[in-house]
PDB file of N, CA and C in Angstrom:
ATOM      1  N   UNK A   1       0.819  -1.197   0.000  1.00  0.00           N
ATOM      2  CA  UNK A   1       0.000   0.000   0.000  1.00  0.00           C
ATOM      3  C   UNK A   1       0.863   1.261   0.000  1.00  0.00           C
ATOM      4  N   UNK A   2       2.080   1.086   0.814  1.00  0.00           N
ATOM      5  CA  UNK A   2       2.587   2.293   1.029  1.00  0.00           C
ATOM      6  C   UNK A   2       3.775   2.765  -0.414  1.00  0.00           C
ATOM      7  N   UNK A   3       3.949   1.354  -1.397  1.00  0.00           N
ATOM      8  CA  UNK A   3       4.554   2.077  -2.199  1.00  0.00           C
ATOM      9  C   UNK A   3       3.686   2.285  -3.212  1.00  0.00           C
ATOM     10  N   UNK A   4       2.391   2.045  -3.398  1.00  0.00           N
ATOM     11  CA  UNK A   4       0.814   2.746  -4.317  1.00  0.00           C
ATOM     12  C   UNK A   4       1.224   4.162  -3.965  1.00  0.00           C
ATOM     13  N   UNK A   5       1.149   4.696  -3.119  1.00  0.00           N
ATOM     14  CA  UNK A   5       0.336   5.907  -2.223  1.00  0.00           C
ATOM     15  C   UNK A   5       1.974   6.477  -3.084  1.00  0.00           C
ATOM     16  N   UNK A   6       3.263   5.808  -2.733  1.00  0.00           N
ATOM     17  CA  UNK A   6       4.175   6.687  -3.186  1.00  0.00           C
ATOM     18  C   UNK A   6       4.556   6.905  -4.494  1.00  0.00           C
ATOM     19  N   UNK A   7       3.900   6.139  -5.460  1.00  0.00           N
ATOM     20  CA  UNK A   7       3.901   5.748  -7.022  1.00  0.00           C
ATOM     21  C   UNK A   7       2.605   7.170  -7.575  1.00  0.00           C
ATOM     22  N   UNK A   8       1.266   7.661  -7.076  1.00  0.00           N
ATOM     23  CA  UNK A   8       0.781   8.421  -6.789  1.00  0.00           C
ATOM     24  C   UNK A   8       1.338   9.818  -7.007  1.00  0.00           C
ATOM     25  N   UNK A   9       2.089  10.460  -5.964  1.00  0.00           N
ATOM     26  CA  UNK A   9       3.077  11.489  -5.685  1.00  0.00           C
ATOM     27  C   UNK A   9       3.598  11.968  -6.459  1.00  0.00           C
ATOM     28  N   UNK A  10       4.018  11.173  -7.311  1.00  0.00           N
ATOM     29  CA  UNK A  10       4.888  11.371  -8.647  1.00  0.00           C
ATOM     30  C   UNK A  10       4.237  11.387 -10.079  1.00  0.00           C
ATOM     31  N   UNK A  11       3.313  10.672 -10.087  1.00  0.00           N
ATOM     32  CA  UNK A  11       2.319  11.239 -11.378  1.00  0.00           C
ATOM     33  C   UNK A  11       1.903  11.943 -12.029  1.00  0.00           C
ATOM     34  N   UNK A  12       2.096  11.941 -13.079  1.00  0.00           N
ATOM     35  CA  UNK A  12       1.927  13.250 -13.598  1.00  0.00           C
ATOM     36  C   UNK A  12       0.187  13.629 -14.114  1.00  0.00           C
ATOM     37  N   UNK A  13      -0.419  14.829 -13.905  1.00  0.00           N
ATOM     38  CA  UNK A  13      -1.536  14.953 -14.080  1.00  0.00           C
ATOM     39  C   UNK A  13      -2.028  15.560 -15.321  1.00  0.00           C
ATOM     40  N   UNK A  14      -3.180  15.063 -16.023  1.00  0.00           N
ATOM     41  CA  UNK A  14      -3.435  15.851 -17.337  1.00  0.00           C
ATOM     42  C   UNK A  14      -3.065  17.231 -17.738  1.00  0.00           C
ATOM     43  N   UNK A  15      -3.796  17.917 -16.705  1.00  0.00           N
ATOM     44  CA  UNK A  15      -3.590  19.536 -16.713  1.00  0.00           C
ATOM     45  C   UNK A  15      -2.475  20.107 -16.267  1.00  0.00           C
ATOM     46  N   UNK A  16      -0.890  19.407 -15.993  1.00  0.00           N
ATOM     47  CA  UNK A  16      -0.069  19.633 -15.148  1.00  0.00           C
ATOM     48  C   UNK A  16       0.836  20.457 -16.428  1.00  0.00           C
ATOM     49  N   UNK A  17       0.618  20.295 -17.142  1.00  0.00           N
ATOM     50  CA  UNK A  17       1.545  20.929 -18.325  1.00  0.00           C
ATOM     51  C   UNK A  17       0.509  22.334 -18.749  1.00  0.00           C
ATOM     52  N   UNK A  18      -0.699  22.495 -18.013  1.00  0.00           N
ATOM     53  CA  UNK A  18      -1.220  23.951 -18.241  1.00  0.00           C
ATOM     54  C   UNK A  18      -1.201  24.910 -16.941  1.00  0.00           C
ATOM     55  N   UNK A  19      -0.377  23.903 -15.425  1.00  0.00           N
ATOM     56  CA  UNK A  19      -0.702  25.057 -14.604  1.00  0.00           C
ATOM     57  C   UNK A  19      -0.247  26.203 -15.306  1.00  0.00           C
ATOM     58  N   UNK A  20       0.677  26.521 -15.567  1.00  0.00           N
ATOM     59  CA  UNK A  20       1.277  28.132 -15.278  1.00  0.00           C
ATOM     60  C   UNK A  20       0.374  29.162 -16.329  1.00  0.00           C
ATOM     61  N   UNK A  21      -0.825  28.315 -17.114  1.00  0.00           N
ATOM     62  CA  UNK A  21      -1.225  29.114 -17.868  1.00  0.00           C
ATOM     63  C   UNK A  21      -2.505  29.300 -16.694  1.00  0.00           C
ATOM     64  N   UNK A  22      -2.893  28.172 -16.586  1.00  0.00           N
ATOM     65  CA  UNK A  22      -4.273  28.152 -15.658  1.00  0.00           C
ATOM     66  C   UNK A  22      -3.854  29.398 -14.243  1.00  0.00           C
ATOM     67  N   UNK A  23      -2.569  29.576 -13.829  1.00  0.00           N
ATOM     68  CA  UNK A  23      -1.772  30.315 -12.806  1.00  0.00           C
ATOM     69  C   UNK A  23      -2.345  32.041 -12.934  1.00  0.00           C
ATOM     70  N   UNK A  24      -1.880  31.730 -14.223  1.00  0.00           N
ATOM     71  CA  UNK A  24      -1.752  32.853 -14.964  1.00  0.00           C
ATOM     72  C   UNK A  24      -3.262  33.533 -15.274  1.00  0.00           C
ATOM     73  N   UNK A  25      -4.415  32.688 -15.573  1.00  0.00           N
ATOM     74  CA  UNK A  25      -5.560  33.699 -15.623  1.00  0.00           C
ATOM     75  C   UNK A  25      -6.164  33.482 -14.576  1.00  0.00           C
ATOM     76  N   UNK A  26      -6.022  33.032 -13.577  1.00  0.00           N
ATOM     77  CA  UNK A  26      -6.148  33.045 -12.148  1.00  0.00           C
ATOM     78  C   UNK A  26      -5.897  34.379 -11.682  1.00  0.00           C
ATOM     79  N   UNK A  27      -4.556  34.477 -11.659  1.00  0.00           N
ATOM     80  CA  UNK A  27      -4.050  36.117 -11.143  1.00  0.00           C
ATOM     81  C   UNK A  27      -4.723  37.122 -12.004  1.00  0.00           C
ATOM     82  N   UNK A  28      -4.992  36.553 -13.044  1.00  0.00           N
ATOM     83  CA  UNK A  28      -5.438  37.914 -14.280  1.00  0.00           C
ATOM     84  C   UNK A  28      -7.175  38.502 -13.975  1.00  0.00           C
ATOM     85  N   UNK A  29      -7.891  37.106 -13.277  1.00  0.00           N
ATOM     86  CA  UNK A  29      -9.204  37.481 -13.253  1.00  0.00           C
ATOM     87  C   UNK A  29      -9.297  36.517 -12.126  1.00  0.00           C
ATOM     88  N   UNK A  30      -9.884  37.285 -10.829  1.00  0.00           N
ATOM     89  CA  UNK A  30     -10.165  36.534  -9.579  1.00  0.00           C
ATOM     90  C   UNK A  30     -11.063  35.988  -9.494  1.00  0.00           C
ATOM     91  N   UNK A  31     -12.728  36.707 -10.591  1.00  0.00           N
ATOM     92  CA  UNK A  31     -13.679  35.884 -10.357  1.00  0.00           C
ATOM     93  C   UNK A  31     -13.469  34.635 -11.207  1.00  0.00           C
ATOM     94  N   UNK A  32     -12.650  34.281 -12.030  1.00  0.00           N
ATOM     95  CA  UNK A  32     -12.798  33.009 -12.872  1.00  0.00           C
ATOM     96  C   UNK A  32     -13.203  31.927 -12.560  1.00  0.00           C
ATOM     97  N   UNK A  33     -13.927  31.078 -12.729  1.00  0.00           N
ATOM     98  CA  UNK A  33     -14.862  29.754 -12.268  1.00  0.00           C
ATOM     99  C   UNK A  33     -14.007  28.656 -12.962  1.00  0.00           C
ATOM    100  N   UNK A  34     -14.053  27.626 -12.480  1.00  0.00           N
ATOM    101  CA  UNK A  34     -13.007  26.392 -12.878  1.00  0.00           C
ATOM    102  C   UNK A  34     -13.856  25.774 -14.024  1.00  0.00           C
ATOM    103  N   UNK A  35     -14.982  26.056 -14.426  1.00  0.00           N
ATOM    104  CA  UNK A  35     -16.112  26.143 -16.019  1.00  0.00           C
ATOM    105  C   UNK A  35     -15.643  27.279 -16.680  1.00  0.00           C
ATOM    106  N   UNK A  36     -14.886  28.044 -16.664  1.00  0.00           N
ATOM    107  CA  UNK A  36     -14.541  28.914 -17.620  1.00  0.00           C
ATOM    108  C   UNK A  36     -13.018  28.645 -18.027  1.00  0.00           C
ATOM    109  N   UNK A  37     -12.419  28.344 -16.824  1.00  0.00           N
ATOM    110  CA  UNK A  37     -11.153  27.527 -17.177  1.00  0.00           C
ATOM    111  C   UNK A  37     -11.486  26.327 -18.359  1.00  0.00           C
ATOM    112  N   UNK A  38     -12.060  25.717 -17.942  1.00  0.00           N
ATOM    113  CA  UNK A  38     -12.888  24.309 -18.273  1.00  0.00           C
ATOM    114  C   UNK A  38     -12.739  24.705 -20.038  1.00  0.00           C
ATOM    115  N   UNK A  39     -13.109  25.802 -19.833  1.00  0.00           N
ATOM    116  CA  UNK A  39     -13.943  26.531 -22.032  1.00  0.00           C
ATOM    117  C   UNK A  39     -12.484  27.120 -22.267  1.00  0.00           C
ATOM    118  N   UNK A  40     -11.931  27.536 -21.376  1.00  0.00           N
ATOM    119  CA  UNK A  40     -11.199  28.067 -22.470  1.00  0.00           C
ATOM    120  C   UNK A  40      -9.449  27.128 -22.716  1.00  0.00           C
ATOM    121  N   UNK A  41      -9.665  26.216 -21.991  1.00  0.00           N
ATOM    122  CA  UNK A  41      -9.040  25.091 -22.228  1.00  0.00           C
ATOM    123  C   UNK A  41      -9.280  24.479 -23.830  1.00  0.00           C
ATOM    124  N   UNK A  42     -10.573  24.604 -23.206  1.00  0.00           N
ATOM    125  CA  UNK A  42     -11.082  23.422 -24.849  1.00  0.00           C
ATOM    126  C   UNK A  42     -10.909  24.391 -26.064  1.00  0.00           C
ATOM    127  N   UNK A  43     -11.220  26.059 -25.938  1.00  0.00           N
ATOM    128  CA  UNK A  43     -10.842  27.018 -27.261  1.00  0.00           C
ATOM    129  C   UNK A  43      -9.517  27.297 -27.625  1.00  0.00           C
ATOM    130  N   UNK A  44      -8.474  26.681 -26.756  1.00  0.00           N
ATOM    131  CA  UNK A  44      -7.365  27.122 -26.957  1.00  0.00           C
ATOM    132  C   UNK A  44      -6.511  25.550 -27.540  1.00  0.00           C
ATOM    133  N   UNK A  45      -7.213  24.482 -26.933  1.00  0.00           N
ATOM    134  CA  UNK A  45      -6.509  22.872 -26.851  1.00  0.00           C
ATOM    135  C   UNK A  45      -8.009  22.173 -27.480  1.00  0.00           C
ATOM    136  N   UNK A  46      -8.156  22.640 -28.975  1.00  0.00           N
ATOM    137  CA  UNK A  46      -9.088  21.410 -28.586  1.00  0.00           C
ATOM    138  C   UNK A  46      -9.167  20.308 -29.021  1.00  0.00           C
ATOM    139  N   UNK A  47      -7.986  19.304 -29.358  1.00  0.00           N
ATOM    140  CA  UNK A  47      -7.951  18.496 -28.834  1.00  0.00           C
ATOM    141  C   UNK A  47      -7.499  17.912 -27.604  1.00  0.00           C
ATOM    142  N   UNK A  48      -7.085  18.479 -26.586  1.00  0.00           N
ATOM    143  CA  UNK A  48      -7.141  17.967 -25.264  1.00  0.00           C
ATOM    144  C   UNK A  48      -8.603  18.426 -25.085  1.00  0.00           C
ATOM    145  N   UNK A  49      -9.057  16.998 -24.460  1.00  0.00           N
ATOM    146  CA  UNK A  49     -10.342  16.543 -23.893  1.00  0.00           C
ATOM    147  C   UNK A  49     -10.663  16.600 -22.145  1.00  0.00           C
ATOM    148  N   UNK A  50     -11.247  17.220 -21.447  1.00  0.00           N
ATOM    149  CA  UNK A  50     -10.953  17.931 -20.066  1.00  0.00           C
ATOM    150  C   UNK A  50     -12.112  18.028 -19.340  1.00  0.00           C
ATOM    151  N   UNK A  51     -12.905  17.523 -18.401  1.00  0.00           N
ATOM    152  CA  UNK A  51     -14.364  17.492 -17.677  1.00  0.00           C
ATOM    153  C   UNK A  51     -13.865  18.827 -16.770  1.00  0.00           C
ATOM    154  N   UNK A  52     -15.403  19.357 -16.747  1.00  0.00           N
ATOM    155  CA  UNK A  52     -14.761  20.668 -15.784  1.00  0.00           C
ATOM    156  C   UNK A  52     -14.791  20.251 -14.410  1.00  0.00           C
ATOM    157  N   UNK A  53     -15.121  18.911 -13.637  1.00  0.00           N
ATOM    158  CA  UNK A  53     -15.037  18.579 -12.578  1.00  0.00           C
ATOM    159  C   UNK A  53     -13.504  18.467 -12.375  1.00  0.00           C
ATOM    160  N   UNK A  54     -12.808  17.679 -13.074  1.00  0.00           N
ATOM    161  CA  UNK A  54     -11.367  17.249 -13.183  1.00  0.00           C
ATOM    162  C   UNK A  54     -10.571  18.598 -13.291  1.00  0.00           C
ATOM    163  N   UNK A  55     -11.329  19.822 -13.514  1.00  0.00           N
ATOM    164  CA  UNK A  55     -10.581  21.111 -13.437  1.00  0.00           C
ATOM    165  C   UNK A  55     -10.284  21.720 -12.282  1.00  0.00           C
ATOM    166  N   UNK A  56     -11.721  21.686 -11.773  1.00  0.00           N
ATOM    167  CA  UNK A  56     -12.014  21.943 -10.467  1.00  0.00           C
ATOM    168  C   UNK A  56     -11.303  21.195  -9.571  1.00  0.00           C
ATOM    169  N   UNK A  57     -11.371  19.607  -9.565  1.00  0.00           N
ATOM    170  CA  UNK A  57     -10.507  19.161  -8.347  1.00  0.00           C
ATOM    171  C   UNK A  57      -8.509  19.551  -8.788  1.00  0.00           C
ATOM    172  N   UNK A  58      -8.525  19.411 -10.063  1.00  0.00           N
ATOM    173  CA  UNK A  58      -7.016  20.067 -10.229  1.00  0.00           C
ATOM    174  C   UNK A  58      -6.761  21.117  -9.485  1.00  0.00           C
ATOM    175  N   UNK A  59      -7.343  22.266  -9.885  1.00  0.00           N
ATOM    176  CA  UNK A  59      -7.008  23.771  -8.894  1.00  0.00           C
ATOM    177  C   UNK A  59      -7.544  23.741  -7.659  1.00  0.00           C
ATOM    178  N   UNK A  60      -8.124  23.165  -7.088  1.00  0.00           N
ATOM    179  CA  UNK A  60      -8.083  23.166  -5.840  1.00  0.00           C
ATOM    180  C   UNK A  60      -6.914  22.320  -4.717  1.00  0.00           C
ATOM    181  N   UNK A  61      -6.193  20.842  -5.782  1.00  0.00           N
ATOM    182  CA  UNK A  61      -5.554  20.170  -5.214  1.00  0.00           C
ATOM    183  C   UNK A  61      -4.027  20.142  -5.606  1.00  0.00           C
ATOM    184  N   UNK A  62      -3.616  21.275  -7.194  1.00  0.00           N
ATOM    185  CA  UNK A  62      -2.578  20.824  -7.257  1.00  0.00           C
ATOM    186  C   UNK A  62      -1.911  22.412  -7.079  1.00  0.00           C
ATOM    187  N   UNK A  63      -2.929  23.446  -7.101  1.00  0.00           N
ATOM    188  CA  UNK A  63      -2.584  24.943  -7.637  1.00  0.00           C
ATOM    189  C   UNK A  63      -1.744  24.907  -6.105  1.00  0.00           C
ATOM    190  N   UNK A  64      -0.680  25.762  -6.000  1.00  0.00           N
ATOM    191  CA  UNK A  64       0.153  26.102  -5.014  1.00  0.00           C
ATOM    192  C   UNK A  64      -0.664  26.788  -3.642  1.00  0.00           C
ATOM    193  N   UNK A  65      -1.230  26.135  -2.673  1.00  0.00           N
ATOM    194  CA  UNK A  65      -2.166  27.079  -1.664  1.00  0.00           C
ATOM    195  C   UNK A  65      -1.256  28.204  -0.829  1.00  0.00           C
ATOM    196  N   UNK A  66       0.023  28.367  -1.455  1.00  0.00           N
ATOM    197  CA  UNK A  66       0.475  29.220  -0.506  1.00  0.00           C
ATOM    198  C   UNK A  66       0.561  30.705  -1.233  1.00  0.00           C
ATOM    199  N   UNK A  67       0.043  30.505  -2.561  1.00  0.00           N
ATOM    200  CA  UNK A  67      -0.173  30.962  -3.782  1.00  0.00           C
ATOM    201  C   UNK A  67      -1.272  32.497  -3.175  1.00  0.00           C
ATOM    202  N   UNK A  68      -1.433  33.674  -2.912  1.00  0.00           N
ATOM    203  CA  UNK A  68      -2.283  34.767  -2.504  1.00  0.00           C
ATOM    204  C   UNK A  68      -3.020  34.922  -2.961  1.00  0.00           C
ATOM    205  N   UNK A  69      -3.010  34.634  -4.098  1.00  0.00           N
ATOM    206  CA  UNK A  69      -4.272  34.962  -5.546  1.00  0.00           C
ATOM    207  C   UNK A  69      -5.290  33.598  -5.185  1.00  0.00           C
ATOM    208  N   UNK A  70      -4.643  32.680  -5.664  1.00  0.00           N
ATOM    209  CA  UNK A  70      -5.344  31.125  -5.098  1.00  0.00           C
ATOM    210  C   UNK A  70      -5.991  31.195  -4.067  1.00  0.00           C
ATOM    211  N   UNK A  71      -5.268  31.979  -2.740  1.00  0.00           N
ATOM    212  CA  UNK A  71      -6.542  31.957  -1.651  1.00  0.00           C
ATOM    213  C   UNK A  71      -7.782  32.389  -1.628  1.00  0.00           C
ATOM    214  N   UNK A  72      -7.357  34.038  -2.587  1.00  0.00           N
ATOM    215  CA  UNK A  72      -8.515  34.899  -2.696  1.00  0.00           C
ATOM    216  C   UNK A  72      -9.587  34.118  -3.391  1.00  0.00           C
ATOM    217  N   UNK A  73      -8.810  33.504  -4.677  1.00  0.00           N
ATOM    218  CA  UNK A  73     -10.153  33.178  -5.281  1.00  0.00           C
ATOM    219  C   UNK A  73     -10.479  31.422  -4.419  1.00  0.00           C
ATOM    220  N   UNK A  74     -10.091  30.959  -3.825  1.00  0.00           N
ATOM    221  CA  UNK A  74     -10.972  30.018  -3.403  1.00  0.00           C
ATOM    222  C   UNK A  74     -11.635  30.292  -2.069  1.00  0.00           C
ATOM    223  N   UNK A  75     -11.629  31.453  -1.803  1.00  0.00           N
ATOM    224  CA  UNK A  75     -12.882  32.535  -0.674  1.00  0.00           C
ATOM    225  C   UNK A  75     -13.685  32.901  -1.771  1.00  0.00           C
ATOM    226  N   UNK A  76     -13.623  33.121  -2.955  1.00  0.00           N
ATOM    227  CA  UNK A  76     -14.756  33.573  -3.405  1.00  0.00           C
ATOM    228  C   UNK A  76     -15.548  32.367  -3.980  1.00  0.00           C
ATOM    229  N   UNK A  77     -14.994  31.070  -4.278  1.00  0.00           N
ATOM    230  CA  UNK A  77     -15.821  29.758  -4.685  1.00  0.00           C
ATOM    231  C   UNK A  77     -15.539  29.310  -3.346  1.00  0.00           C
TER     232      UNK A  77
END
């Protein structure tokens, strides 16, 4: 179990090659909703294929929480 959990850790995640863009209109627009991330993923990539749930748990679990902008906007969702 404990080398699952550590095989995990190291994985790489779909959206992990768009934080710094996803970073990036984060800081640019605080109200942004992880469904607008979601769209403009798909207008910019569309063939990468992306559920906006799987967006949502991305930025909430991989975005940096020590991140100031990140806090603000996850007080406002």
């Amino acid at each position: 179990m404990a080398l699952w959990l550590a095989s995990t850790e190291r994985r790489t995640r779909k959206l992990d090659k768009y934080k710094n863009e996803i970073l990036s209109w984060l800081k640019e627009h605080l109200d942004l909703s992880t469904a607008q991330i979601a769209d403009w993923l798909d207008e910019r990539y569309p063939d990468f294929k992306v559920g906006e749930s799987t967006v949502r748990r991305y930025v909430v679990a991989h975005v940096n929480d020590s991140c100031v902008i990140f806090n603000v906007w996850r007080e406002l969702w």
